[in-house]
Protein backbone atom coordinates (compact mmCIF):
# COMPACT_ATOMS: atom_id res chain seq x y z
CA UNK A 1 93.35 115.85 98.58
CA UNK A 2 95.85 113.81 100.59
CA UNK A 3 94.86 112.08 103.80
CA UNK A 4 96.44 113.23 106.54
CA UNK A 5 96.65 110.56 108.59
CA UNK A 6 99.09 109.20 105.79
CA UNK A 7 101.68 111.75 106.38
CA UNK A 8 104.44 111.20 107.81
CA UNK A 9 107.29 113.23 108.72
CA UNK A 10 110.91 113.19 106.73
CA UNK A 11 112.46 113.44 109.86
CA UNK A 12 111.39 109.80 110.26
CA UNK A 13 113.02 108.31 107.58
CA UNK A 14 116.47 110.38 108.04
CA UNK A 15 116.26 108.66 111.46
CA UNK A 16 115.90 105.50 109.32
CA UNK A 17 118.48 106.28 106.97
CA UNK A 18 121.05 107.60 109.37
CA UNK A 19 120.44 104.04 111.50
CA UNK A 20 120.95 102.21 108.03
CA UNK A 21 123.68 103.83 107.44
CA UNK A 22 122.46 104.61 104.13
CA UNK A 23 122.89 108.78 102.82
CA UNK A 24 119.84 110.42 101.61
CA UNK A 25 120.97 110.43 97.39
CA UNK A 26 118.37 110.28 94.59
CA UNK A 27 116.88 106.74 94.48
CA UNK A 28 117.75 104.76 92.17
CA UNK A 29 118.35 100.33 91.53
CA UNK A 30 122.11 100.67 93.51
CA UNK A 31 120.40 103.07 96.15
CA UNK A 32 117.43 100.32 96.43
CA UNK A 33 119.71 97.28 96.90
CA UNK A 34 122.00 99.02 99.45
CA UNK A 35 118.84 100.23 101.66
CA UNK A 36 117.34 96.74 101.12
CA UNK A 37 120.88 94.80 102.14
CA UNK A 38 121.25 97.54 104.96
CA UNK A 39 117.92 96.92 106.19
CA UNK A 40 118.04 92.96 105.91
CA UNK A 41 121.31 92.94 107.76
CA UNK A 42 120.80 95.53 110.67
CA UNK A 43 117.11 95.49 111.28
CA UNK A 44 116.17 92.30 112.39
CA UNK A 45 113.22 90.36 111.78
CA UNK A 46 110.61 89.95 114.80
CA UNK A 47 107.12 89.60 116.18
CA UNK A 48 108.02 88.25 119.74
CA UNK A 49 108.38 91.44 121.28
CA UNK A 50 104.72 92.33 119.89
CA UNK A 51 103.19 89.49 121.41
CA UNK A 52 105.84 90.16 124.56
CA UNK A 53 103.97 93.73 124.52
CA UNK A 54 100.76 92.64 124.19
CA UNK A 55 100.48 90.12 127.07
CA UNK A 56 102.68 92.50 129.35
CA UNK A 57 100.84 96.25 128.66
CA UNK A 58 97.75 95.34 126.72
CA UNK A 59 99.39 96.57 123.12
CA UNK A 60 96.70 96.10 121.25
CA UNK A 61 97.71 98.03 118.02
CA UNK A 62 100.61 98.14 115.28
CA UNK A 63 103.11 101.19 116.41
CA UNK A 64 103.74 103.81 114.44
CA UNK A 65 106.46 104.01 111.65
CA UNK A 66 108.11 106.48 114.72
CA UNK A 67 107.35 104.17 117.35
CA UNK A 68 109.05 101.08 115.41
CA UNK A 69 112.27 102.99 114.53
CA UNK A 70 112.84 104.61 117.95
CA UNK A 71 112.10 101.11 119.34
CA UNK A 72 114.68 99.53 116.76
CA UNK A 73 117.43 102.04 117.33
CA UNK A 74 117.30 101.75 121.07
């Protein structure tokens, strides 16, 4: 039986996609390495604003996979 705390929406990672740039296509090694290079290159890499978060609010937990995109695409 799957856990349902371990579900997560599709319309998550169309969010995702469409801020990659990257279409929804059947995954393959060429769909990998584009989402991978898209991801590297537009996404960028940080834990200040975590820390930033935590001293300012009291974040005292990871955010969601919907809290991190909306937070990356704003």
């Amino acid at each position: 039986m799957p856990d349902k705390n371990l579900e997560i929406d599709n319309s998550i990672f169309e969010k995702y996609l469409k801020i990659l740039n990257v279409p929804v296509v059947k995954p393959d090694k060429d769909t990998l390495k584009q989402l991978s290079n898209s991801h590297l290159t537009l996404i960028p890499f940080e834990n200040i604003s975590k820390i930033y978060y935590n001293k300012k609010f009291g974040l005292n937990y990871i955010p969601s996979v919907e809290q991190y995109i909306t937070g990356t695409a704003a």
